[in-house]
C-alpha atoms as a PDB file:
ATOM      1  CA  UNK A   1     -33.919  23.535 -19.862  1.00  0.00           C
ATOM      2  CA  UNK A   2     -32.542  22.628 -16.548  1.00  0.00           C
ATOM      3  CA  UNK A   3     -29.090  23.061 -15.546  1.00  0.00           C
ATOM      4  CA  UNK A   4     -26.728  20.454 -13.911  1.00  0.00           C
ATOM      5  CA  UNK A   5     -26.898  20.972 -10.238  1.00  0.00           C
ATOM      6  CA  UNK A   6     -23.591  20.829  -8.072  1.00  0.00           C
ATOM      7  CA  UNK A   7     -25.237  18.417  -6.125  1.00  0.00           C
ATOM      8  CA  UNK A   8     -25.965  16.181  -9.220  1.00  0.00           C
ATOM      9  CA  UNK A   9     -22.286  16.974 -10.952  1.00  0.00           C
ATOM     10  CA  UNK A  10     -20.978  15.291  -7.592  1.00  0.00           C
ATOM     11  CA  UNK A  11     -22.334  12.386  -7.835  1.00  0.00           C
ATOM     12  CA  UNK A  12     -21.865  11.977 -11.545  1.00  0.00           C
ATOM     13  CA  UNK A  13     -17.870  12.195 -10.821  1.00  0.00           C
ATOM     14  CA  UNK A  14     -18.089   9.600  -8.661  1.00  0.00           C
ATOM     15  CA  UNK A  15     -19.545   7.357 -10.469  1.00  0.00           C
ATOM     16  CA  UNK A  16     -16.454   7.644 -13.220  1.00  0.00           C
ATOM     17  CA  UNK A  17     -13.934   8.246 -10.133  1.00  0.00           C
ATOM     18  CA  UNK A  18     -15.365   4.439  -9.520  1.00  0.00           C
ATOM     19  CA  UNK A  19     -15.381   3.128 -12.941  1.00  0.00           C
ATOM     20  CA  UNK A  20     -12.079   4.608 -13.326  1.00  0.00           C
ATOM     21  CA  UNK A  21     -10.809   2.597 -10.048  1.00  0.00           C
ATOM     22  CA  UNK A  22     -12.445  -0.914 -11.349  1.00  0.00           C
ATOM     23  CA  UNK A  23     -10.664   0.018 -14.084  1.00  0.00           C
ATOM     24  CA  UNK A  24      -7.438   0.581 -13.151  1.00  0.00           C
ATOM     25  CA  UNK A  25      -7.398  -2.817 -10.939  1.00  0.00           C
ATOM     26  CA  UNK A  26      -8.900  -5.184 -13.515  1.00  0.00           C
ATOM     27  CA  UNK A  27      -5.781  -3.816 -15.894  1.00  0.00           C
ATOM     28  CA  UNK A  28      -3.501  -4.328 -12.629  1.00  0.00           C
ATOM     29  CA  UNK A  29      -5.139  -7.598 -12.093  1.00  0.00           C
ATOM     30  CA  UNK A  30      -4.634  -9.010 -16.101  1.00  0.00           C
ATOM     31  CA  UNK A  31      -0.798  -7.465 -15.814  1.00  0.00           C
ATOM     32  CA  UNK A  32      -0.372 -10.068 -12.710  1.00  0.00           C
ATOM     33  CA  UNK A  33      -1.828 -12.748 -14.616  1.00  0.00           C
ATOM     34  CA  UNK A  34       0.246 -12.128 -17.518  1.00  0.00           C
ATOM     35  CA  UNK A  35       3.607 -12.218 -15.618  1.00  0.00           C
ATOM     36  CA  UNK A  36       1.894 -15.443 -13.690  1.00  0.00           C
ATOM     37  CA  UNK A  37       1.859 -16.833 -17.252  1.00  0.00           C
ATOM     38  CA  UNK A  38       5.592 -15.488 -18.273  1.00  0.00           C
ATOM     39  CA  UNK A  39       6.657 -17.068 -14.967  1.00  0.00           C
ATOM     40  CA  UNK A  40       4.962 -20.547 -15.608  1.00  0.00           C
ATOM     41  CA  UNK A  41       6.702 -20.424 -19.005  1.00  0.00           C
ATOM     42  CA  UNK A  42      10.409 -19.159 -17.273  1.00  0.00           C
ATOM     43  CA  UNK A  43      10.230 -22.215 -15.090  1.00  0.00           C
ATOM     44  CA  UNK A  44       9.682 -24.851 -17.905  1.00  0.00           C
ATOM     45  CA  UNK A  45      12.252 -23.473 -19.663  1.00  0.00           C
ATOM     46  CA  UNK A  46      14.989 -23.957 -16.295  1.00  0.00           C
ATOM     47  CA  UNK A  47      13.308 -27.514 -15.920  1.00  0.00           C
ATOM     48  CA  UNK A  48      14.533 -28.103 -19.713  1.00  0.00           C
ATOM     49  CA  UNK A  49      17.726 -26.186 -19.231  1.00  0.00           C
ATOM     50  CA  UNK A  50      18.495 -27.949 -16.233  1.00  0.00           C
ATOM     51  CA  UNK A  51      17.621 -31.448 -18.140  1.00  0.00           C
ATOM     52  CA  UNK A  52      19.925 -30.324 -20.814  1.00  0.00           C
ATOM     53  CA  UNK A  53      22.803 -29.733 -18.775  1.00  0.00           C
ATOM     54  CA  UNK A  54      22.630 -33.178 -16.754  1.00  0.00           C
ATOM     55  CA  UNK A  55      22.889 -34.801 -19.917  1.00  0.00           C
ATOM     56  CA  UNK A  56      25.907 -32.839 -21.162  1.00  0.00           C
ATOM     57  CA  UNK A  57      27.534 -33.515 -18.388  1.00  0.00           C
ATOM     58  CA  UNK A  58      26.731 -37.168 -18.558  1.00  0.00           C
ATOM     59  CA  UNK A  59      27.705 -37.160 -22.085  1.00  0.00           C
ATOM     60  CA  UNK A  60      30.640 -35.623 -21.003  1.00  0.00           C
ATOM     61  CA  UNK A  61      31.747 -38.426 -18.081  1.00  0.00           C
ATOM     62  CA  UNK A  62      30.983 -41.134 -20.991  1.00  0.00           C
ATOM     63  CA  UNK A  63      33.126 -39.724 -22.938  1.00  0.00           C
ATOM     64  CA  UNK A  64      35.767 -39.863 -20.041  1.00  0.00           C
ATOM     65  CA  UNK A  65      35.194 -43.154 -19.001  1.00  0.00           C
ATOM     66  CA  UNK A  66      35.056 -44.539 -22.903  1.00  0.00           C
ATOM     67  CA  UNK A  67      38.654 -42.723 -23.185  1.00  0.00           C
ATOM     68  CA  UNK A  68      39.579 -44.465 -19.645  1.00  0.00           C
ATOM     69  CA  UNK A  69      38.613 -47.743 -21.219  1.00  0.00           C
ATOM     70  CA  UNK A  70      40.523 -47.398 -24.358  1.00  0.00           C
ATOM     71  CA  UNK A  71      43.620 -46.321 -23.090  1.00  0.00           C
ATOM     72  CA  UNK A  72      43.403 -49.918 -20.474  1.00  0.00           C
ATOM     73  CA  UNK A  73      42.744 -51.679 -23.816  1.00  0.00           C
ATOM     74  CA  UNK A  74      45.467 -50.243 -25.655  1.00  0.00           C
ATOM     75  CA  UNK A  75      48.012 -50.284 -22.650  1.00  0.00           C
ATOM     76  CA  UNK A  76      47.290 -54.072 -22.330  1.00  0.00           C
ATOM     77  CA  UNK A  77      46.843 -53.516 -18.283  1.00  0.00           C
ATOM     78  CA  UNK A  78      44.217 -55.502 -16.880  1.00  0.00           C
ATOM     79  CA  UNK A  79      41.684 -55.524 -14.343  1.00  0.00           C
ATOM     80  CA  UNK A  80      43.762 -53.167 -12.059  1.00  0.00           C
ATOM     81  CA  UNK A  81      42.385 -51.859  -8.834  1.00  0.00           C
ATOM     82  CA  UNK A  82      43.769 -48.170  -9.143  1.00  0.00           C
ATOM     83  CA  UNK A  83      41.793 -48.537 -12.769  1.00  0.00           C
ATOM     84  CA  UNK A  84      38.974 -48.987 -11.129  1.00  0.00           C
ATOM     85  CA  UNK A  85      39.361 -45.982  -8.501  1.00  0.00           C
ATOM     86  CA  UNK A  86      39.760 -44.204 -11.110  1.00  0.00           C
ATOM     87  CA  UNK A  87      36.275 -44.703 -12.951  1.00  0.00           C
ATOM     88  CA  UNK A  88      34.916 -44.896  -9.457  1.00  0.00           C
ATOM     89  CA  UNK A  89      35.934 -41.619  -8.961  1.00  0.00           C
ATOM     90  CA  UNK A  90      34.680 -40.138 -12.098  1.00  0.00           C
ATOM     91  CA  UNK A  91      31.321 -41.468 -11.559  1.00  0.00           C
ATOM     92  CA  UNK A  92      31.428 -40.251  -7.784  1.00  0.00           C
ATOM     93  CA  UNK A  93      32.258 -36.690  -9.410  1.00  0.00           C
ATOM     94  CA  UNK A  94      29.095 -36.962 -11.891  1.00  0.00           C
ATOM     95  CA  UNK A  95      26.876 -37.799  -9.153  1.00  0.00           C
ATOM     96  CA  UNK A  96      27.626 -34.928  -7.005  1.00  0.00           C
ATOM     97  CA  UNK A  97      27.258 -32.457 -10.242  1.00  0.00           C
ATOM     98  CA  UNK A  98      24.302 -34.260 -10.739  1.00  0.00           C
ATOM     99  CA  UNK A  99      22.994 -33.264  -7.708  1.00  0.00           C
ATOM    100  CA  UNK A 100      24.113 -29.849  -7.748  1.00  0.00           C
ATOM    101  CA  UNK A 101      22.503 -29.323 -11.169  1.00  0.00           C
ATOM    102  CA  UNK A 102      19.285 -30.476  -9.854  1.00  0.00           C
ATOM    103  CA  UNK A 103      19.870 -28.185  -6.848  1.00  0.00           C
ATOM    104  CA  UNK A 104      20.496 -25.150  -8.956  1.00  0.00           C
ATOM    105  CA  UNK A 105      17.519 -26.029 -11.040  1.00  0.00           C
ATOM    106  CA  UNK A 106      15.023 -26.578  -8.127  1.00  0.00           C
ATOM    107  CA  UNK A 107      16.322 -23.210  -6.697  1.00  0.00           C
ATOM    108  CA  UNK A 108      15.460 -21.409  -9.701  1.00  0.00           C
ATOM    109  CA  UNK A 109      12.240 -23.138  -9.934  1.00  0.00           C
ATOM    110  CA  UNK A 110      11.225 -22.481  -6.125  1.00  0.00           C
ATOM    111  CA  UNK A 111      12.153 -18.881  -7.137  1.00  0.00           C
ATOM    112  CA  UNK A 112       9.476 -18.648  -9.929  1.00  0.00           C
ATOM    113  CA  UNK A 113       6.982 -20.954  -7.523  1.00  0.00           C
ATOM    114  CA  UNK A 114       7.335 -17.702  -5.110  1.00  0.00           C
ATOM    115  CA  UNK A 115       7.054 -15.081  -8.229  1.00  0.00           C
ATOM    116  CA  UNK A 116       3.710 -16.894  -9.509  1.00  0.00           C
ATOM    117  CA  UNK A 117       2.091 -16.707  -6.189  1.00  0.00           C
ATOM    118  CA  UNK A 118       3.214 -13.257  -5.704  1.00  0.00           C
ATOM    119  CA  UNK A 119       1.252 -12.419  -9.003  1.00  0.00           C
ATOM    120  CA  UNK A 120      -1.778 -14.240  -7.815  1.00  0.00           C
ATOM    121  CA  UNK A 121      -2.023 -12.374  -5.018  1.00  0.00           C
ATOM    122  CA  UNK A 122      -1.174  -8.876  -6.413  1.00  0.00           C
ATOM    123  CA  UNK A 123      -4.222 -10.063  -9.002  1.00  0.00           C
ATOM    124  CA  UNK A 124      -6.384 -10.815  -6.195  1.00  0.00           C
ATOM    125  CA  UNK A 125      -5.796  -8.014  -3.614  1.00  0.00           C
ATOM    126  CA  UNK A 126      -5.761  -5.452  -7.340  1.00  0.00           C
ATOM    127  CA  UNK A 127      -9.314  -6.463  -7.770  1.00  0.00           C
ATOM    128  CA  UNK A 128     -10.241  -6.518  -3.926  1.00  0.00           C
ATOM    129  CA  UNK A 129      -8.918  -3.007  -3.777  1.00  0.00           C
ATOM    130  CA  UNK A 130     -10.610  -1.547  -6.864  1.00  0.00           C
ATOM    131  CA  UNK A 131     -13.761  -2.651  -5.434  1.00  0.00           C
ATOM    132  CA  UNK A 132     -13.181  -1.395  -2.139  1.00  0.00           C
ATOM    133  CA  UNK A 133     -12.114   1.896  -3.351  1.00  0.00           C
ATOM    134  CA  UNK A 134     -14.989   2.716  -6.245  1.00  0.00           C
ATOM    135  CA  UNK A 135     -17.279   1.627  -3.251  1.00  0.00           C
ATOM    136  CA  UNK A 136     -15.492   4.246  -0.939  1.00  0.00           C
ATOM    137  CA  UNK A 137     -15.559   6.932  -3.782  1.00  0.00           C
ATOM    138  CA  UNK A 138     -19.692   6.199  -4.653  1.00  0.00           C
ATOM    139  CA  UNK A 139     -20.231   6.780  -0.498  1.00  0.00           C
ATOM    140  CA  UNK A 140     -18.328   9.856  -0.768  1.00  0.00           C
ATOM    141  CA  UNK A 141     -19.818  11.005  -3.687  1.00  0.00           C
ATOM    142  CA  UNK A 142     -22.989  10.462  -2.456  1.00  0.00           C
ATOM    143  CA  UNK A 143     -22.851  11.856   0.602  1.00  0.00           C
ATOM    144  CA  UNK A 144     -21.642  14.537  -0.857  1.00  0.00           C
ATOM    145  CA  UNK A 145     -24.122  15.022  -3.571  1.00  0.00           C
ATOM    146  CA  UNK A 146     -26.585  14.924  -0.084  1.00  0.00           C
ATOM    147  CA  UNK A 147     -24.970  17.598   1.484  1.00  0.00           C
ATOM    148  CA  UNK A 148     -25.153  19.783  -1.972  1.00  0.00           C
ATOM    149  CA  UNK A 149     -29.149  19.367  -2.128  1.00  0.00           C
ATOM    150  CA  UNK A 150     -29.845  19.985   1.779  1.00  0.00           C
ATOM    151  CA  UNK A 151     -26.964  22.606   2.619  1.00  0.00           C
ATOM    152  CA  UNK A 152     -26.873  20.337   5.756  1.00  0.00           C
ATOM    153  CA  UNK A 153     -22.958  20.518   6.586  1.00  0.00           C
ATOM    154  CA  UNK A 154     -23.773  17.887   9.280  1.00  0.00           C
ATOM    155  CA  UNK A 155     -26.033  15.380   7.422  1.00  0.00           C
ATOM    156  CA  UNK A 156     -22.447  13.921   6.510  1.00  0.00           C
ATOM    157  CA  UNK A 157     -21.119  12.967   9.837  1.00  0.00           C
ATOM    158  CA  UNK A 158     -24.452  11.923  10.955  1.00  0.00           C
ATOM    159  CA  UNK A 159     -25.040   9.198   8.137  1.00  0.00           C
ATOM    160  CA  UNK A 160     -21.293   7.949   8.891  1.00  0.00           C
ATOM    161  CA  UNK A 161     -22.039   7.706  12.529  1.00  0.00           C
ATOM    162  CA  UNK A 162     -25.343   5.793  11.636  1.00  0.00           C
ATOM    163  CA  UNK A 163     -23.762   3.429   9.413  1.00  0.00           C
ATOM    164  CA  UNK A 164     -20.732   3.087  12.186  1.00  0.00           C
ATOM    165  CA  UNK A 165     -23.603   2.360  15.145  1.00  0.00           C
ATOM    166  CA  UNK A 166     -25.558  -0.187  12.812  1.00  0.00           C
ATOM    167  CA  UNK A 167     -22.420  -2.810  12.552  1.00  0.00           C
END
């Protein structure tokens, strides 16, 4: 029965020191794609919020304005022009928290935007370095496992400096 060689047990840990690496960037790269997801789903949720809260507040400034109108009607003052400032004003108001609601929302939704592509590229670059690393570890390995069968100490830097001169 033969016996393992050092030569041979070096390349067999590099082969799982790679698998291990794909590994570990695939899980990297579905942990990306899952916050991309959580992300997505945070910035429907502020769209809705944000939806919700115009409408409050427009409920709310009907509200004011119905009151506004009663009160004339009861009062028995007409058509004034201060009246009219007055709901004129309260509309202004609305408009401008309008806009800052939409504001507010858009800013948490540019946030998210930024988040998501962070994620895609922390899933990309996790793959791209996984591969680039188990590659890196079977060369070592390799070259190692060379160096075990021929005791040549050198063959290492020569192959490197090949492979440096050929591109």
């Amino acid at each position: 029965m033969e016996s393992i060689t050092p030569a041979t047990m070096m390349a067999i840990s590099a082969g799982i020191s790679a698998g291990g690496q794909i590994i570990q960037g695939r899980a990297a790269s579905y942990n990306a794609k899952l916050m991309q997801k959580r992300y997505e789903s945070e910035k429907q949720v502020a769209e809705l919020e944000g939806i919700q809260a115009e409408l409050q507040r427009r409920r709310e400034t009907d509200a004011i304005l119905a009151n506004n109108r009663a009160v004339k009607g009861a009062s028995g003052v007409g058509e004034s022009r201060s009246f009219m400032a007055i709901q004129n004003d309260i509309e202004d108001i609305l408009y401008k928290d309008l806009a800052s609601l939409r504001m507010n929302t858009n800013k948490i939704k540019t946030g998210l935007d930024r988040a998501i592509f962070n994620e895609k590229q922390e899933s990309y670059y996790s793959n791209v370095g996984a591969v680039l690393g188990a590659s890196t570890t079977i060369i070592d390995g390799f070259a190692y496992h060379d160096h075990y069968i021929t005791g040549d100490e050198d063959k290492l830097g020569t192959k490197l400096k090949n492979i440096i001169r050929r591109s």
